[in-house]
N, C-alpha and C. Protein backbone atom coordinates (compact mmCIF):
# COMPACT_ATOMS: atom_id res chain seq x y z
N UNK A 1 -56.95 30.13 -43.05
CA UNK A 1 -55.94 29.39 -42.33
C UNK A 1 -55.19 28.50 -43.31
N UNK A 2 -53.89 28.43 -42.94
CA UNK A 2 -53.51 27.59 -44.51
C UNK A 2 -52.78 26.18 -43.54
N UNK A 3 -52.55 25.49 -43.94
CA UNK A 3 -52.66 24.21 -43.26
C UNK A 3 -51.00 23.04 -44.19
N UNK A 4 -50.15 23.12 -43.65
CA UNK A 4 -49.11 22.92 -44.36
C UNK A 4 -48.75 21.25 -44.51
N UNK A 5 -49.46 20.79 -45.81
CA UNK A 5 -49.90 19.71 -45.90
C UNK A 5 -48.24 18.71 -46.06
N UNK A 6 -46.89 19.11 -46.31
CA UNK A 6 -45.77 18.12 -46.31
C UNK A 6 -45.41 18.31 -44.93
N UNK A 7 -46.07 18.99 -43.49
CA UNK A 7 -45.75 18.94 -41.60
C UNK A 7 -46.48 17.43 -41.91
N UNK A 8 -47.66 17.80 -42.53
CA UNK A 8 -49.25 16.71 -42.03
C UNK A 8 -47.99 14.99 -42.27
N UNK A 9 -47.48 15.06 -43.58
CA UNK A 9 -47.13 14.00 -44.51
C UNK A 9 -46.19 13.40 -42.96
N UNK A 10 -45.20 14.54 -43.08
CA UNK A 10 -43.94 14.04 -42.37
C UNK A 10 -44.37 13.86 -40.65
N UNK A 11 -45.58 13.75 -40.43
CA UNK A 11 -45.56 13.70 -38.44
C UNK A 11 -46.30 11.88 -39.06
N UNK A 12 -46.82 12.07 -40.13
CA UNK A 12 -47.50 10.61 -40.13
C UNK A 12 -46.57 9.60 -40.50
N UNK A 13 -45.51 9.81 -40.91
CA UNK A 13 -44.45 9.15 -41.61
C UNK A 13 -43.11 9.36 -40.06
N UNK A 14 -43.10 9.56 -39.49
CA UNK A 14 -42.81 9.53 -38.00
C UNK A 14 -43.55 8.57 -37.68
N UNK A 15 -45.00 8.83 -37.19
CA UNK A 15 -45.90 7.88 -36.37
C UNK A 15 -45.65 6.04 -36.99
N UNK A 16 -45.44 6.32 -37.81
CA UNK A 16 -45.41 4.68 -38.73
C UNK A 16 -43.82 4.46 -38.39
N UNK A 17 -42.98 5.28 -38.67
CA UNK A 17 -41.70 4.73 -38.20
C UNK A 17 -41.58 4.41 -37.03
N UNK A 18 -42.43 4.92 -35.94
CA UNK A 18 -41.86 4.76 -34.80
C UNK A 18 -42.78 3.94 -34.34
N UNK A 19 -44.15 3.60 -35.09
CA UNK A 19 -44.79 2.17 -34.30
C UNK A 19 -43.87 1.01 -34.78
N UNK A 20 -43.34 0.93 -35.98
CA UNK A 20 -42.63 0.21 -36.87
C UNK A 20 -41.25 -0.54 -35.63
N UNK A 21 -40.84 1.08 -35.14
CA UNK A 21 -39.75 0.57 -34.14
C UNK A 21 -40.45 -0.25 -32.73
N UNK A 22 -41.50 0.32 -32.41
CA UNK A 22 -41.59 -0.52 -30.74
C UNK A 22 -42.03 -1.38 -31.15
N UNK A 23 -42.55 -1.92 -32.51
CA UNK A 23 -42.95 -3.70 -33.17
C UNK A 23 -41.16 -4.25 -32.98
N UNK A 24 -40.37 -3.92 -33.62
CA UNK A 24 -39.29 -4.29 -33.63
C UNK A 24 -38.32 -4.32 -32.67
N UNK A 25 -38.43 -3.54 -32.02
CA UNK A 25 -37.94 -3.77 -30.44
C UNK A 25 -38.17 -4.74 -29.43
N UNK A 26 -39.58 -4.88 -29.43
CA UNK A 26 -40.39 -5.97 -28.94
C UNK A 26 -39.54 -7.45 -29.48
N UNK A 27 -40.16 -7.45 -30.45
CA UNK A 27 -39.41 -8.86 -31.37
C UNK A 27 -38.14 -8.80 -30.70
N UNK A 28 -37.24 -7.97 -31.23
CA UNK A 28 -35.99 -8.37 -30.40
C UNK A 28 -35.67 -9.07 -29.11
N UNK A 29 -36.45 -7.85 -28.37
CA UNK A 29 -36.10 -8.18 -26.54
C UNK A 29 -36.31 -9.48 -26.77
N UNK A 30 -37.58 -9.93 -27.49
CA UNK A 30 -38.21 -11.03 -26.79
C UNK A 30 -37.13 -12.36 -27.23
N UNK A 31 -36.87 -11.88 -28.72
CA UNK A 31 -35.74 -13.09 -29.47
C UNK A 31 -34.39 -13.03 -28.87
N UNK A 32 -34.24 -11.98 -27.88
CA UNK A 32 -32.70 -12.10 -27.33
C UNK A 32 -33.10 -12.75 -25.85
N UNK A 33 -34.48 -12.45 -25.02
CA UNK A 33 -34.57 -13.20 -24.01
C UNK A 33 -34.30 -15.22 -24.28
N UNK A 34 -35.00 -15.22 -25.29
CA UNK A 34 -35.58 -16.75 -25.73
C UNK A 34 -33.61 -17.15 -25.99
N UNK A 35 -33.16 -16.44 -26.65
CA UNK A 35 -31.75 -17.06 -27.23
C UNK A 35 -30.89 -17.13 -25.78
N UNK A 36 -30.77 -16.12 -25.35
CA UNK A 36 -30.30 -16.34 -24.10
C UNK A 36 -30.92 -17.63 -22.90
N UNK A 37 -31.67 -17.98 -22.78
CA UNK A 37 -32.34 -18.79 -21.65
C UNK A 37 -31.81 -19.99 -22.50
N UNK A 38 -31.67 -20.41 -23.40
CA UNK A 38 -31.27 -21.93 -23.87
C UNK A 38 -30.58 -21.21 -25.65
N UNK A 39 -29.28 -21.12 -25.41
CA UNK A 39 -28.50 -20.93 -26.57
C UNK A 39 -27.91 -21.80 -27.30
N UNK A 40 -27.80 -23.29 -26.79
CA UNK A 40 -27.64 -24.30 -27.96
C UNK A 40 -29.03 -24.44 -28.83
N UNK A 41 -30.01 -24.32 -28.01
CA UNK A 41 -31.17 -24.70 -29.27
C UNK A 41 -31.73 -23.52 -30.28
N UNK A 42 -31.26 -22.58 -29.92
CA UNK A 42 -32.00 -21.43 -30.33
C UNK A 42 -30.83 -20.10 -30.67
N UNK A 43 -29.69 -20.86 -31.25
CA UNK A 43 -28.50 -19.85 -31.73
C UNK A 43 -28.75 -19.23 -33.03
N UNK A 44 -29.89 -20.11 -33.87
CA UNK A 44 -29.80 -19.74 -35.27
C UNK A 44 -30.82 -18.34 -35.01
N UNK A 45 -31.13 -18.06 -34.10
CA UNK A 45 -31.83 -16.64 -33.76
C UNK A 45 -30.72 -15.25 -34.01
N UNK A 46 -29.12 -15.35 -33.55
CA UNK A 46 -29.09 -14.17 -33.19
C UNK A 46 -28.34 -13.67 -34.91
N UNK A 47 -28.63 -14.43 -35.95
CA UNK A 47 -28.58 -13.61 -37.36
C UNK A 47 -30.14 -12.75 -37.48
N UNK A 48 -31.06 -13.35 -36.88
CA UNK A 48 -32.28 -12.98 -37.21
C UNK A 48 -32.33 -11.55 -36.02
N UNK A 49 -31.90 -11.44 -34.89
CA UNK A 49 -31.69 -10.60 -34.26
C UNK A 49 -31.19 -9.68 -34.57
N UNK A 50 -29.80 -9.95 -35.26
CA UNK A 50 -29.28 -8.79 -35.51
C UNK A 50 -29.35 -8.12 -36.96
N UNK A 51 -30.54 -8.99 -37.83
CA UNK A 51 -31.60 -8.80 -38.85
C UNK A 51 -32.15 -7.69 -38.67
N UNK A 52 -33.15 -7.93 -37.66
CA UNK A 52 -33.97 -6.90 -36.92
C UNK A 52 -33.29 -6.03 -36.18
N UNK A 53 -32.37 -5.55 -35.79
CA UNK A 53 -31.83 -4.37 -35.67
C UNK A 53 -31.28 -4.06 -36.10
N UNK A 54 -30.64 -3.92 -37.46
CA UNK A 54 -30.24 -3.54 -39.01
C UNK A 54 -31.81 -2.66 -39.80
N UNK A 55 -32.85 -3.32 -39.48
CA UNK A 55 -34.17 -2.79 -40.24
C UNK A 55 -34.13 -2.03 -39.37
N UNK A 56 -34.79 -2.02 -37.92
CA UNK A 56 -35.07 -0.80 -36.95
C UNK A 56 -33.93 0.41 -37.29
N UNK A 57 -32.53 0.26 -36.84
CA UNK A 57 -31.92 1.31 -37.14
C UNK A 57 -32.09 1.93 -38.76
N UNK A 58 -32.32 0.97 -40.01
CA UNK A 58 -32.69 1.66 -41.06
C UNK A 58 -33.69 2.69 -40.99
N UNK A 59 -34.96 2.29 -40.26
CA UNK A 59 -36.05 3.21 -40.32
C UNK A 59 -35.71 4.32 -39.73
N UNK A 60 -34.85 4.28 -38.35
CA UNK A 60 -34.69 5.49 -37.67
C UNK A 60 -33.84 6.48 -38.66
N UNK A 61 -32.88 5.65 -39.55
CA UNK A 61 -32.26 6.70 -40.02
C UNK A 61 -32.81 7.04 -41.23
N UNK A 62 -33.96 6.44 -41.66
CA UNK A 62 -34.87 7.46 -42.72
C UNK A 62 -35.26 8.55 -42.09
N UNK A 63 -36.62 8.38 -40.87
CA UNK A 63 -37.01 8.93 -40.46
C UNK A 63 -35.83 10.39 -40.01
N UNK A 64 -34.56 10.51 -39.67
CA UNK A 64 -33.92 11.55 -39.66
C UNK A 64 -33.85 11.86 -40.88
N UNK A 65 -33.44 11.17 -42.22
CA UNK A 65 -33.26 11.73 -43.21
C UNK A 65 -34.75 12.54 -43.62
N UNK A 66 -35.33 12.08 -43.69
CA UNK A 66 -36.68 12.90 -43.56
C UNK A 66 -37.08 13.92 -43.35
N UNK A 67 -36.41 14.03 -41.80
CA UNK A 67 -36.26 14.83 -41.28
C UNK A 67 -35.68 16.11 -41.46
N UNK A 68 -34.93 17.00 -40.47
CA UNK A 68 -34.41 17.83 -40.66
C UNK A 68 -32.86 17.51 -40.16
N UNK A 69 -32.59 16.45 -39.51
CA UNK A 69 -31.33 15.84 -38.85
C UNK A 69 -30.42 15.02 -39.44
N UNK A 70 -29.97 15.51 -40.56
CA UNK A 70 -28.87 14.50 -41.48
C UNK A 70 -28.15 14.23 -41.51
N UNK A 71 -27.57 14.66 -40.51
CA UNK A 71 -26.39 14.33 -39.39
C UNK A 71 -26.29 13.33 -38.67
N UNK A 72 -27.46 12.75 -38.28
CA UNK A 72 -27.81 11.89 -36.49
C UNK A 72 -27.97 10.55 -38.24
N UNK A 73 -29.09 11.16 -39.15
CA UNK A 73 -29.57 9.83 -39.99
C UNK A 73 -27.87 9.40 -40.96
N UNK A 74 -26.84 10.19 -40.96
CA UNK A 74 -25.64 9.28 -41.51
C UNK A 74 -25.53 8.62 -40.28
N UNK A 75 -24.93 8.76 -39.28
CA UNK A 75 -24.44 8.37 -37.94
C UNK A 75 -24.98 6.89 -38.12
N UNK A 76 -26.46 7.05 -37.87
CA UNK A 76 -27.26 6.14 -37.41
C UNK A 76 -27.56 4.92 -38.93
N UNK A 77 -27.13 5.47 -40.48
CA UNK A 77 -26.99 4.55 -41.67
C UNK A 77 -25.61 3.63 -41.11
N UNK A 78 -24.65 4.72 -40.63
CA UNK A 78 -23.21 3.68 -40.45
C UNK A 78 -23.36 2.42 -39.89
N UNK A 79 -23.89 2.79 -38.75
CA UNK A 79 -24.45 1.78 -37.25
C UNK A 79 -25.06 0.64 -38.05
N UNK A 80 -26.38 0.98 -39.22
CA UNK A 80 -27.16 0.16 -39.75
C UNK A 80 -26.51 -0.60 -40.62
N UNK A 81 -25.13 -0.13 -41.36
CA UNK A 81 -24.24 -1.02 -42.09
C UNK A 81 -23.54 -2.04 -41.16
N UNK A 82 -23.58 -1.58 -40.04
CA UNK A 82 -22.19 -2.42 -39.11
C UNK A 82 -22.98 -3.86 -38.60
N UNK A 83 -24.81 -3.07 -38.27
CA UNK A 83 -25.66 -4.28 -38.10
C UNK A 83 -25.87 -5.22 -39.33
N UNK A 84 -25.84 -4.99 -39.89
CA UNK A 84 -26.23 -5.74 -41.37
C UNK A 84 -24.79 -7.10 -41.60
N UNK A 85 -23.36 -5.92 -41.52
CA UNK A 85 -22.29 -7.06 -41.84
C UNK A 85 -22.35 -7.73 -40.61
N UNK A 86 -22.70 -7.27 -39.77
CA UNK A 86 -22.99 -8.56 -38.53
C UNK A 86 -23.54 -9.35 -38.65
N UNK A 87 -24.81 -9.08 -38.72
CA UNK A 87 -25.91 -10.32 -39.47
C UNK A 87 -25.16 -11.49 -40.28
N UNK A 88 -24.56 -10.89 -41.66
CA UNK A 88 -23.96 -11.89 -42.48
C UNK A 88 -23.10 -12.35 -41.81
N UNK A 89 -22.36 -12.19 -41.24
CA UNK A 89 -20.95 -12.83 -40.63
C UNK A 89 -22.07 -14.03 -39.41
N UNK A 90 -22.54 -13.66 -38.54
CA UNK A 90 -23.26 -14.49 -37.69
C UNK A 90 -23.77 -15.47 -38.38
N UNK A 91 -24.82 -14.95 -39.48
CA UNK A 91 -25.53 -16.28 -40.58
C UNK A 91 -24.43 -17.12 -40.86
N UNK A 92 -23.36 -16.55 -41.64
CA UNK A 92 -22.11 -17.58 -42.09
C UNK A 92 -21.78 -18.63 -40.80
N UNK A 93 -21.75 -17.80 -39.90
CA UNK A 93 -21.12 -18.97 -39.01
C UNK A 93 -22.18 -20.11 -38.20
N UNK A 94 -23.45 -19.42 -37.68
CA UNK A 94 -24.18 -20.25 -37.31
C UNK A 94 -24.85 -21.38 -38.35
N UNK A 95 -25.56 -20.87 -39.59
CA UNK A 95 -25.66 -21.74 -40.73
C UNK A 95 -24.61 -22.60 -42.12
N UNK A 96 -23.29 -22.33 -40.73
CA UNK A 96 -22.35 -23.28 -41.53
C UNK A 96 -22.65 -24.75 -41.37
C-alpha cells in the first residue's frame, strides 16, 4: 500500500490553518461585540480588529495557495492587503 506522505503534510497544514481561523474569529466576534457595546472607551480595538482579520484572511489564502486553488488564494491575498491598509489607516487615526 503506498501511502502519499505530501496528502498526509497538506490535510495537517489545513487542520492548523483552520483551528488557527476559529481562534481568530472568536477573538474578533468577541473584540467587535466589546467595541460596539461602549465605543468611546474601547475604539483603540478596531486597528486590532482589523489586525486580526488581515492574519485570518492571510492564512486562508496560504492555505489555498497550498492548495490546489490559486485563484480563490490571489482573490483572498487582495482582500488581505485591503485589511492590512485598513488597519494602518484606523491605527493612524485612532492613535493620533
Amino acid at each position: 500500500m503506498y501511502i502519499d506522505l505530501s496528502q498526509k503534510k497538506h490535510t495537517r497544514n489545513n487542520l492548523i490553518i483552520e483551528i488557527i481561523n476559529v481562534i481568530l474569529g472568536i477573538a474578533i466576534i468577541t473584540l467587535a461585540i466589546l467595541t460596539f457595546l461602549n465605543t468611546e472607551e474601547y475604539a483603540f480595538l478596531f486597528p486590532v480588529i482589523f489586525l486580526l482579520g488581515a492574519i485570518m484572511n492571510g492564512a486562508t489564502a496560504l492555505k489555498d495557495f497550498l492548495g490546489s486553488n490559486r485563484g480563490m488564494g490571489i482573490v483572498v491575498s487582495i482582500v488581505t492587503l485591503l485589511f492590512f491598509v485598513i488597519f494602518i489607516a484606523s491605527a493612524v487615526v485612532i492613535w493620533r
